[in-house]
PDB file of N, CA and C in Angstrom:
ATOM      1  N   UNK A   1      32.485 160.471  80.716  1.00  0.00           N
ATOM      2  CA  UNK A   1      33.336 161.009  79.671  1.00  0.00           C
ATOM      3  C   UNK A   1      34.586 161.600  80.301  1.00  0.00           C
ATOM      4  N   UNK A   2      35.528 161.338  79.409  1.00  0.00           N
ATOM      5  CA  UNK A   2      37.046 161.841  80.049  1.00  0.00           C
ATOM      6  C   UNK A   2      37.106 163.143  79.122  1.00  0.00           C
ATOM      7  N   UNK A   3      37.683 163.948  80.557  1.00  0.00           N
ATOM      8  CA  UNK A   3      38.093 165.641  80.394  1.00  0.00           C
ATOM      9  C   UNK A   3      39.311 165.588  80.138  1.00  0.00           C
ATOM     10  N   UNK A   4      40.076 166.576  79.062  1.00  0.00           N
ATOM     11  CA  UNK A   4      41.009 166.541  78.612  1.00  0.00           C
ATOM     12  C   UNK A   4      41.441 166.768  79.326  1.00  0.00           C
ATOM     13  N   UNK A   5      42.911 166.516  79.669  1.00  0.00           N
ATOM     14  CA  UNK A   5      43.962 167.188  81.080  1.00  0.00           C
ATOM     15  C   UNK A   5      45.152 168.467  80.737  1.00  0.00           C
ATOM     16  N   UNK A   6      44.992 169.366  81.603  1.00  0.00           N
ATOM     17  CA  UNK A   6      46.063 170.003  81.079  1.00  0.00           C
ATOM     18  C   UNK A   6      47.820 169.047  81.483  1.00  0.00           C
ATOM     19  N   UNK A   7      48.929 169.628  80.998  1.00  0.00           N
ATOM     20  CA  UNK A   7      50.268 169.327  81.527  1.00  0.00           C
ATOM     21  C   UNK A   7      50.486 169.474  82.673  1.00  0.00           C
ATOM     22  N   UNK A   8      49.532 170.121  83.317  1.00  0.00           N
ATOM     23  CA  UNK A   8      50.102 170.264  85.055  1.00  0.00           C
ATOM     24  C   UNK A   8      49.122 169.381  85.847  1.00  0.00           C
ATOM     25  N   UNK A   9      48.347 168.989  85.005  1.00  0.00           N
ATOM     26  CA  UNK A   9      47.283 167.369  85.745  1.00  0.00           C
ATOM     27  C   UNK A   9      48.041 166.441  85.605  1.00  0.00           C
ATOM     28  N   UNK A  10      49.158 166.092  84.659  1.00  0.00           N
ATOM     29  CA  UNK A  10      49.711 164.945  84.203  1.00  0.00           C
ATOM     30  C   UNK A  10      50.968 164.961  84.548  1.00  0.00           C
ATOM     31  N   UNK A  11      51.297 165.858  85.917  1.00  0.00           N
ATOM     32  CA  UNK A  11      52.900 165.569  86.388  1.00  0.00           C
ATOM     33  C   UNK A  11      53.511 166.649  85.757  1.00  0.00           C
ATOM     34  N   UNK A  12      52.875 167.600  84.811  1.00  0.00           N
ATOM     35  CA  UNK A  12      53.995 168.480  84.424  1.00  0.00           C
ATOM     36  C   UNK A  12      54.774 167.920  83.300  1.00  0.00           C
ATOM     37  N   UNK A  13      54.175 167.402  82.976  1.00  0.00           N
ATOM     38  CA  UNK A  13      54.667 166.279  81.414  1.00  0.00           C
ATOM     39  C   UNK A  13      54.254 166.251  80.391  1.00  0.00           C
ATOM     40  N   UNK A  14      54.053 167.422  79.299  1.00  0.00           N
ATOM     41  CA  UNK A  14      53.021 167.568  78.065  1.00  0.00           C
ATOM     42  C   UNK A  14      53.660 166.268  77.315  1.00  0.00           C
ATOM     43  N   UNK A  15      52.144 165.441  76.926  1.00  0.00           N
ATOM     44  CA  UNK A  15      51.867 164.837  75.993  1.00  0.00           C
ATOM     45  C   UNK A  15      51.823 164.877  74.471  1.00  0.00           C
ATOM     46  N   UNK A  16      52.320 164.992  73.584  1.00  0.00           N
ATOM     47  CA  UNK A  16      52.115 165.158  72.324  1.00  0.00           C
ATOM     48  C   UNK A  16      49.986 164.931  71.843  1.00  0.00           C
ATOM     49  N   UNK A  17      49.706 165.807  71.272  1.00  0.00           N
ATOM     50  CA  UNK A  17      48.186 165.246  70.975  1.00  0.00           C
ATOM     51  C   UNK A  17      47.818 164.099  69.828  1.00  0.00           C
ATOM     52  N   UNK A  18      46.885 163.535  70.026  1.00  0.00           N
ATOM     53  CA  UNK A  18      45.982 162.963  68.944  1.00  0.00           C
ATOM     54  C   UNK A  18      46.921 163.611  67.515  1.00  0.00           C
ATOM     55  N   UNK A  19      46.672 164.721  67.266  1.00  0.00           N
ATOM     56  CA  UNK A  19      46.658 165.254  65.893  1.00  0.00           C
ATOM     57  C   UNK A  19      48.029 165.118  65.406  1.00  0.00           C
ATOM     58  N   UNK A  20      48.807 165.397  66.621  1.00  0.00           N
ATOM     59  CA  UNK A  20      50.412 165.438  66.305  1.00  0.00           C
ATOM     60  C   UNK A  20      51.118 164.240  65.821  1.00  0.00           C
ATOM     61  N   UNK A  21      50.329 163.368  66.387  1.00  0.00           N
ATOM     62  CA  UNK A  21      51.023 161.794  66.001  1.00  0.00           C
ATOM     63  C   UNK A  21      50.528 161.612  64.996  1.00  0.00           C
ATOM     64  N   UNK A  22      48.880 161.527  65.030  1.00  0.00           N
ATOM     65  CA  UNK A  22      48.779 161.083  63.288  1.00  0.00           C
ATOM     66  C   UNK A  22      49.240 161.681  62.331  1.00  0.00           C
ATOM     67  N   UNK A  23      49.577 163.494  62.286  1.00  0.00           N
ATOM     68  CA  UNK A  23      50.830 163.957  61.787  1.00  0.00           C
ATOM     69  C   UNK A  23      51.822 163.863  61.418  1.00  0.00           C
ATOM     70  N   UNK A  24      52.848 162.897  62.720  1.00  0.00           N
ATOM     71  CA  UNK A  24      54.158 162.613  62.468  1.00  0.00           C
ATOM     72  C   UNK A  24      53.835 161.095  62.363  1.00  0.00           C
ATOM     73  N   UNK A  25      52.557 160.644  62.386  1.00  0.00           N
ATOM     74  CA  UNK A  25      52.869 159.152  62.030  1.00  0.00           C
ATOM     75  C   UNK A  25      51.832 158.514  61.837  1.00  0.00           C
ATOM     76  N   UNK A  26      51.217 158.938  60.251  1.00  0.00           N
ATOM     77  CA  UNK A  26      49.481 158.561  60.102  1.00  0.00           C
ATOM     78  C   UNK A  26      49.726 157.061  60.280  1.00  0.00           C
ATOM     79  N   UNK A  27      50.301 156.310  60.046  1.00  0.00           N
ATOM     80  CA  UNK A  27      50.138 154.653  60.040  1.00  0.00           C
ATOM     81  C   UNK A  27      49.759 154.113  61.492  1.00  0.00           C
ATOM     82  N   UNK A  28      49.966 155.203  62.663  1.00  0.00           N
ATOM     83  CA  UNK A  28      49.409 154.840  63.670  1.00  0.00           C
ATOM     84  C   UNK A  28      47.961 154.484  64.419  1.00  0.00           C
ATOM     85  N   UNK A  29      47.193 155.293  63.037  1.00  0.00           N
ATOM     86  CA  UNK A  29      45.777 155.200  62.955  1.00  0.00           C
ATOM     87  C   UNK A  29      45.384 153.840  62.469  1.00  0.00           C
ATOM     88  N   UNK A  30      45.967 152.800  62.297  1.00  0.00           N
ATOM     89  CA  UNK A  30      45.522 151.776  62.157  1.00  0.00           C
ATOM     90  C   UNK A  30      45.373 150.632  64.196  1.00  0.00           C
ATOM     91  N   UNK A  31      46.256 151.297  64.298  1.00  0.00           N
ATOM     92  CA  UNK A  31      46.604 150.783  65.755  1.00  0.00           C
ATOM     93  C   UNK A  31      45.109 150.934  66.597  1.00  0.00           C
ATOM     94  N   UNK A  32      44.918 152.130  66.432  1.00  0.00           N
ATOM     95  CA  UNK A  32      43.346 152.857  66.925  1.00  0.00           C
ATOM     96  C   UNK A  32      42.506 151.745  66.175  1.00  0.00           C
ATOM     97  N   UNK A  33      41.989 151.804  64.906  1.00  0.00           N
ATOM     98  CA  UNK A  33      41.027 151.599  64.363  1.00  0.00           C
ATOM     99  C   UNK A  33      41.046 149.957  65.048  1.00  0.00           C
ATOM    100  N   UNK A  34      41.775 149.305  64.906  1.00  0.00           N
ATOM    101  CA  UNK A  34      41.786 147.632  65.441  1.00  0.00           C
ATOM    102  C   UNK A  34      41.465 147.770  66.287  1.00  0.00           C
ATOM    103  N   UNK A  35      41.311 148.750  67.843  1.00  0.00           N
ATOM    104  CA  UNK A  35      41.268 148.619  69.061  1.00  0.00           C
ATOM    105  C   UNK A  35      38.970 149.233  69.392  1.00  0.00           C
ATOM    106  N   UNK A  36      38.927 149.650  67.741  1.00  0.00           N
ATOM    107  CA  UNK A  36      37.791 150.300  67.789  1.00  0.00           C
ATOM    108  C   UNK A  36      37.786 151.429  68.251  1.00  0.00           C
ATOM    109  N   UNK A  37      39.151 152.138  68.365  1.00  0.00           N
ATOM    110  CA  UNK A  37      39.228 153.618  68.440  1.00  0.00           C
ATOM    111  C   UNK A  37      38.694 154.922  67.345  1.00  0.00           C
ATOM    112  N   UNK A  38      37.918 155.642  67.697  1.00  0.00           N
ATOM    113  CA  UNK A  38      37.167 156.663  66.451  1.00  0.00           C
ATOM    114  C   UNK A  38      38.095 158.103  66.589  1.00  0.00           C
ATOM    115  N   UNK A  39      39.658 157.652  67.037  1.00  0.00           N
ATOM    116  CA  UNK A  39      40.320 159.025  67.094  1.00  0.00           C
ATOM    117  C   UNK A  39      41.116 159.503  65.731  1.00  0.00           C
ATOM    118  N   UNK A  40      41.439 158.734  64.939  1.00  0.00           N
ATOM    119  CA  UNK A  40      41.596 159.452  63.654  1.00  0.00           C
ATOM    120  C   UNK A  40      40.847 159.920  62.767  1.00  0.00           C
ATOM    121  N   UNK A  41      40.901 161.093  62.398  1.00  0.00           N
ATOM    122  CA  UNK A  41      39.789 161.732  61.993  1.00  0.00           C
ATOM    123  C   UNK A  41      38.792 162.822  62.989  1.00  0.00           C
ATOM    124  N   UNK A  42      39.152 162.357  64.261  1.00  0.00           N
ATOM    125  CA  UNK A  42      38.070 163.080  65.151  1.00  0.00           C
ATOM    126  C   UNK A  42      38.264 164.452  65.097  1.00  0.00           C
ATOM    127  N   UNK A  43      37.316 165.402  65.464  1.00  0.00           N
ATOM    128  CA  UNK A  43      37.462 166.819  65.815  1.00  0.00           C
ATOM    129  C   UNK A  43      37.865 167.124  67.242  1.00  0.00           C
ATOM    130  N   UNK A  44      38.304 166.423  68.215  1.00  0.00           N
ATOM    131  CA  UNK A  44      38.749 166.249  69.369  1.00  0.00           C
ATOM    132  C   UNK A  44      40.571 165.178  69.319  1.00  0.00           C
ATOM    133  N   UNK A  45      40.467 165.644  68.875  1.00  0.00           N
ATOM    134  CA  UNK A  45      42.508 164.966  68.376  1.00  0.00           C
ATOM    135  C   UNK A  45      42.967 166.070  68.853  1.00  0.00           C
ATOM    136  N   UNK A  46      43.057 167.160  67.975  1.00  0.00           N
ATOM    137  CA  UNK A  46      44.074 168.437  68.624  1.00  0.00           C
ATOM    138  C   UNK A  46      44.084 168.408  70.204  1.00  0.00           C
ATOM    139  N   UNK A  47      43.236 168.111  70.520  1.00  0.00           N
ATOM    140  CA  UNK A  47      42.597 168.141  72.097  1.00  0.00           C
ATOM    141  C   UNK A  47      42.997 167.098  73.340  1.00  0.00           C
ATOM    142  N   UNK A  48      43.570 166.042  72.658  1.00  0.00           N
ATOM    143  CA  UNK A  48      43.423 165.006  73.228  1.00  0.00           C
ATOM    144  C   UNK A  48      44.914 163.955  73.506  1.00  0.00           C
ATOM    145  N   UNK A  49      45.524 163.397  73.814  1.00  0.00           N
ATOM    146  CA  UNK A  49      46.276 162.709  74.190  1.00  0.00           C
ATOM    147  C   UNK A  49      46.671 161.440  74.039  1.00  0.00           C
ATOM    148  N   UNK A  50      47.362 160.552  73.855  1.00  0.00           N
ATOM    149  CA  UNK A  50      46.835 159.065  73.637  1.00  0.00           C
ATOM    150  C   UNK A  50      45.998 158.684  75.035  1.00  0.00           C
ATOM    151  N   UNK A  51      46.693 159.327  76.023  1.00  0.00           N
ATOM    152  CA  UNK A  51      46.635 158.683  77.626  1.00  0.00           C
ATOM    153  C   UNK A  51      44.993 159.199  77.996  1.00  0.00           C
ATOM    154  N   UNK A  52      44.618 160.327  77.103  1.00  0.00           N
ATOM    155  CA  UNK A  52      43.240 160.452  77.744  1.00  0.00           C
ATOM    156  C   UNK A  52      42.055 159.605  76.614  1.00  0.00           C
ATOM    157  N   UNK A  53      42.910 159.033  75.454  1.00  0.00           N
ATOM    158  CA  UNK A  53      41.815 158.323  74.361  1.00  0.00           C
ATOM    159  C   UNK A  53      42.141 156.819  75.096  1.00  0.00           C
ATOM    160  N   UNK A  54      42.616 156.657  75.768  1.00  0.00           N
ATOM    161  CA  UNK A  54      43.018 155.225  75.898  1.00  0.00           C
ATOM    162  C   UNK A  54      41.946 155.165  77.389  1.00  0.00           C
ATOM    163  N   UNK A  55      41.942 156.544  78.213  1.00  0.00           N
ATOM    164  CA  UNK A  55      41.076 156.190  79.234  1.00  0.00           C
ATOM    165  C   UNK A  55      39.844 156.514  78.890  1.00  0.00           C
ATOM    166  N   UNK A  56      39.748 156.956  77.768  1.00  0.00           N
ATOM    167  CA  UNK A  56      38.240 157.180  76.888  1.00  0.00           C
ATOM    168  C   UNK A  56      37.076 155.902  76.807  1.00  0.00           C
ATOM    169  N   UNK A  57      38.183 154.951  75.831  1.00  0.00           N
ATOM    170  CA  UNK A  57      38.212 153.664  75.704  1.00  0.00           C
ATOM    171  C   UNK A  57      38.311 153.027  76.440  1.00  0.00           C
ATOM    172  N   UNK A  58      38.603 152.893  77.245  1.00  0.00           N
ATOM    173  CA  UNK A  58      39.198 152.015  78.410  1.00  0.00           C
ATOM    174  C   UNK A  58      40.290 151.007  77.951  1.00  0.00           C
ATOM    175  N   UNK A  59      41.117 151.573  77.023  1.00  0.00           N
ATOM    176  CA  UNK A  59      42.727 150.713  76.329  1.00  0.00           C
ATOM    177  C   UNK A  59      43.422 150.830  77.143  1.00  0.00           C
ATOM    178  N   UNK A  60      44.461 149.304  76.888  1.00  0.00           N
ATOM    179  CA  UNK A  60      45.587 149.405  77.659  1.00  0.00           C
ATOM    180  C   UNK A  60      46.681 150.692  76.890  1.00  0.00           C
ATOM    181  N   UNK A  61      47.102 151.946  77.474  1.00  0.00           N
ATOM    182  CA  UNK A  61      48.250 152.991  76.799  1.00  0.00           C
ATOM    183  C   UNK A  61      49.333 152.260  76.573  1.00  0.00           C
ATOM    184  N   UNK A  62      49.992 151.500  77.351  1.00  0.00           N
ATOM    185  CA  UNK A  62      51.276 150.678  76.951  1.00  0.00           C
ATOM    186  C   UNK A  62      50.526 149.545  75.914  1.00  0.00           C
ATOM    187  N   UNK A  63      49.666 149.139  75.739  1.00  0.00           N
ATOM    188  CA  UNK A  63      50.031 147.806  74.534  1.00  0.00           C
ATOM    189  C   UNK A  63      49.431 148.867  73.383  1.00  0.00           C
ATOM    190  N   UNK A  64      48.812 149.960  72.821  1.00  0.00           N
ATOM    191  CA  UNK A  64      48.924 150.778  72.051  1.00  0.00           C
ATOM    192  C   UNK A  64      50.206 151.740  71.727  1.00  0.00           C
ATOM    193  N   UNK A  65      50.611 151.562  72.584  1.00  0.00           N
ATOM    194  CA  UNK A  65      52.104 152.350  72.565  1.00  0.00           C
ATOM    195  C   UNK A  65      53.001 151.240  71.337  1.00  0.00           C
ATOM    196  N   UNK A  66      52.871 150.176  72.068  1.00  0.00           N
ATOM    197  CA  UNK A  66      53.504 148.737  71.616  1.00  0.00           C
ATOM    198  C   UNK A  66      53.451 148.847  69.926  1.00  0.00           C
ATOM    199  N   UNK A  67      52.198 148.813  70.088  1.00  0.00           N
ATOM    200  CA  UNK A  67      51.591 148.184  68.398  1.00  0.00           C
ATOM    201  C   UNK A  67      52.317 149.792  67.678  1.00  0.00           C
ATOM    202  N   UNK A  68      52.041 150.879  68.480  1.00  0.00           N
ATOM    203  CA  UNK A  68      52.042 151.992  66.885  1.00  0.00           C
ATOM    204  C   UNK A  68      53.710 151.792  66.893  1.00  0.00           C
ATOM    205  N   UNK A  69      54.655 151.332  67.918  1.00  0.00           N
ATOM    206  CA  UNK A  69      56.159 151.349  67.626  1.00  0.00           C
ATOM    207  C   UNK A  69      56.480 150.438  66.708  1.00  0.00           C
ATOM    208  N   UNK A  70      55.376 148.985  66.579  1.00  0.00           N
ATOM    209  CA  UNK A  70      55.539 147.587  66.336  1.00  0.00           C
ATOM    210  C   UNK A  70      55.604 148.482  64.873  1.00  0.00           C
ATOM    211  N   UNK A  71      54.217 149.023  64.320  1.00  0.00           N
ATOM    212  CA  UNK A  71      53.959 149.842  63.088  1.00  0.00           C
ATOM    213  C   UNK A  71      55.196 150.456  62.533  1.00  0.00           C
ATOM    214  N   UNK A  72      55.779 151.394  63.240  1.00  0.00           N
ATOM    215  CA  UNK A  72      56.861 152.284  62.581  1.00  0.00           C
ATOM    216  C   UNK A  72      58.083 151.447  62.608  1.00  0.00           C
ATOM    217  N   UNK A  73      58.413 150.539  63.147  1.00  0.00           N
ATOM    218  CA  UNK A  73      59.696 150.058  63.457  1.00  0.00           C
ATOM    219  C   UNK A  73      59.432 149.197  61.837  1.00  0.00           C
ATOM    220  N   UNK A  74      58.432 148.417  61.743  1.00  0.00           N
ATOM    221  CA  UNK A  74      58.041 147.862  60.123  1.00  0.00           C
ATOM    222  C   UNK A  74      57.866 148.404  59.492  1.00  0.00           C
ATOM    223  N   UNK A  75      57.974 149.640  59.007  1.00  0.00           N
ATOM    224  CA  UNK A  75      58.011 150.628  58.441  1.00  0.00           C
ATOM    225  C   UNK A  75      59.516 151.341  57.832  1.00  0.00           C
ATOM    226  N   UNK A  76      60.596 151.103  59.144  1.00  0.00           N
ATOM    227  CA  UNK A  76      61.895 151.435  59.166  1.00  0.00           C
ATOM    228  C   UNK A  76      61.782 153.165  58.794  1.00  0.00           C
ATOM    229  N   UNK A  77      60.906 153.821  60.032  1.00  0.00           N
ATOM    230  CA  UNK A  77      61.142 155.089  60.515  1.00  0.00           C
ATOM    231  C   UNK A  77      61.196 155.147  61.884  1.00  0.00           C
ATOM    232  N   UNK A  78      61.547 156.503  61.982  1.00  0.00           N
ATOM    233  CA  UNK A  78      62.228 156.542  63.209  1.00  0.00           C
ATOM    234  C   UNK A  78      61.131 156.739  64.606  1.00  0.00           C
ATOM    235  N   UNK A  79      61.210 155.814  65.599  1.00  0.00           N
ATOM    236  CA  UNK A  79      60.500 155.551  66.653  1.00  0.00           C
ATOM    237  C   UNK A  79      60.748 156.857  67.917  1.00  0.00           C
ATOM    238  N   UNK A  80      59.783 157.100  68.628  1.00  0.00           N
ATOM    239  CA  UNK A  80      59.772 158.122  69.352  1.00  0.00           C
ATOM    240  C   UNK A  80      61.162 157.459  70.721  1.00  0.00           C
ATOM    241  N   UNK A  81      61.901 159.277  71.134  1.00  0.00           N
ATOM    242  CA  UNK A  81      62.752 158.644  71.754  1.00  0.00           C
ATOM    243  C   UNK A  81      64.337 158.465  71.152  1.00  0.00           C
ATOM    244  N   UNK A  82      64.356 158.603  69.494  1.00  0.00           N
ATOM    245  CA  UNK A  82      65.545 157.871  68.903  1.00  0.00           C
ATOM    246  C   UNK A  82      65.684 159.195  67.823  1.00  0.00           C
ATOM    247  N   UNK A  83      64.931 160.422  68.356  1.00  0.00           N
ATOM    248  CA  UNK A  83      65.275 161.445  67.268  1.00  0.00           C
ATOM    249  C   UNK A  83      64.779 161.410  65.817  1.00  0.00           C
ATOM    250  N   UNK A  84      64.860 162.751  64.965  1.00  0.00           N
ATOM    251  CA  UNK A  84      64.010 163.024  64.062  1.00  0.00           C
ATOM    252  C   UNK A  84      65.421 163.669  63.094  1.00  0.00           C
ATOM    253  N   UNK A  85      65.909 163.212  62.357  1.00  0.00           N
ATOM    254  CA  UNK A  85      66.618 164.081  61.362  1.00  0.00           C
ATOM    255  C   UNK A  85      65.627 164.660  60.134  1.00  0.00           C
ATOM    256  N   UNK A  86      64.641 164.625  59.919  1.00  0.00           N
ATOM    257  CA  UNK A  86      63.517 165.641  59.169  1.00  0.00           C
ATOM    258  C   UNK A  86      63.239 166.825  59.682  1.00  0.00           C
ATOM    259  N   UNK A  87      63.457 168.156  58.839  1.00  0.00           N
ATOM    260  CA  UNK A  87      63.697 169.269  59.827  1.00  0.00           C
ATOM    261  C   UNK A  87      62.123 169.540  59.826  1.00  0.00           C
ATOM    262  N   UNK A  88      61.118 169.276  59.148  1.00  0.00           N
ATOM    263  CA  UNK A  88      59.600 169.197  58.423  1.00  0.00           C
ATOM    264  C   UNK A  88      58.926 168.493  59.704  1.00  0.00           C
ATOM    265  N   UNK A  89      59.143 167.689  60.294  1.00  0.00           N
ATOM    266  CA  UNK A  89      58.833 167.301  61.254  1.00  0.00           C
ATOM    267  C   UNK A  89      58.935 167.466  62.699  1.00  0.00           C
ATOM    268  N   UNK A  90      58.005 167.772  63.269  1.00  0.00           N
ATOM    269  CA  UNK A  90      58.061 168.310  65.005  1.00  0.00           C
ATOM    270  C   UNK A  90      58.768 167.016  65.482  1.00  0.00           C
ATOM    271  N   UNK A  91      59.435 167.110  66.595  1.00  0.00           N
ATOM    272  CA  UNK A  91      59.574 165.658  67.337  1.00  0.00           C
ATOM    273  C   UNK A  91      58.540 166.173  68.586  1.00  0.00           C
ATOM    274  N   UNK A  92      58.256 164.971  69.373  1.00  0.00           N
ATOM    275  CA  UNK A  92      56.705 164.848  70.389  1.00  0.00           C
ATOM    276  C   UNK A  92      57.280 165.785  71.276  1.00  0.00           C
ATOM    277  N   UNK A  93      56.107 166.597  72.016  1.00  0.00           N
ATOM    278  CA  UNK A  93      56.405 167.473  73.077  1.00  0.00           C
ATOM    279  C   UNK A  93      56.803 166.827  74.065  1.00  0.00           C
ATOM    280  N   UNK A  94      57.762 167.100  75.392  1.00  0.00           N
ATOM    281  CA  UNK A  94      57.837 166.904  76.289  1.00  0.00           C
ATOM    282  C   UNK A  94      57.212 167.312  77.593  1.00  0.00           C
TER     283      UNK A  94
END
């Protein structure tokens, strides 16, 4: 089982969590569910990372990355990286 990491395990680079994305972008939970991911919905989201559900799973993080951008870009909202004009909305931690 994979231990959550803090920001200073991961380079000093906070991750946005599980909870935050399906937050700022529930349609991403479909990306999971195809891959047989059980992270939307989980009680371990707040907790968790894509990078530590993907080594959970053993997913590739870049072709999940892929699909939830593939998602929002068909969607015609705004993709991480390209800014948030919704003041209601966090943009991802750094």
């Amino acid at each position: 089982m994979t231990l959550c990491r803090s920001p200073e395990t991961r380079g000093g680079e906070a991750e946005e969590t599980l909870a935050e994305l399906f937050a700022r972008q529930p349609e991403a939970a479909a990306a999971f569910w195809a891959r047989g991911m059980r992270c939307p919905g989980c009680p371990i989201a707040p907790f968790h990372s894509l990078t530590d559900a993907c080594a959970e799973y053993g997913v590739d993080p870049a072709g999940l990355r892929a699909d939830i951008r593939a998602t929002t870009a068909a969607r015609g909202e705004v993709t991480e990286g390209e800014g948030n004009e919704d003041p209601e909305v966090s943009p991802p931690r750094r």
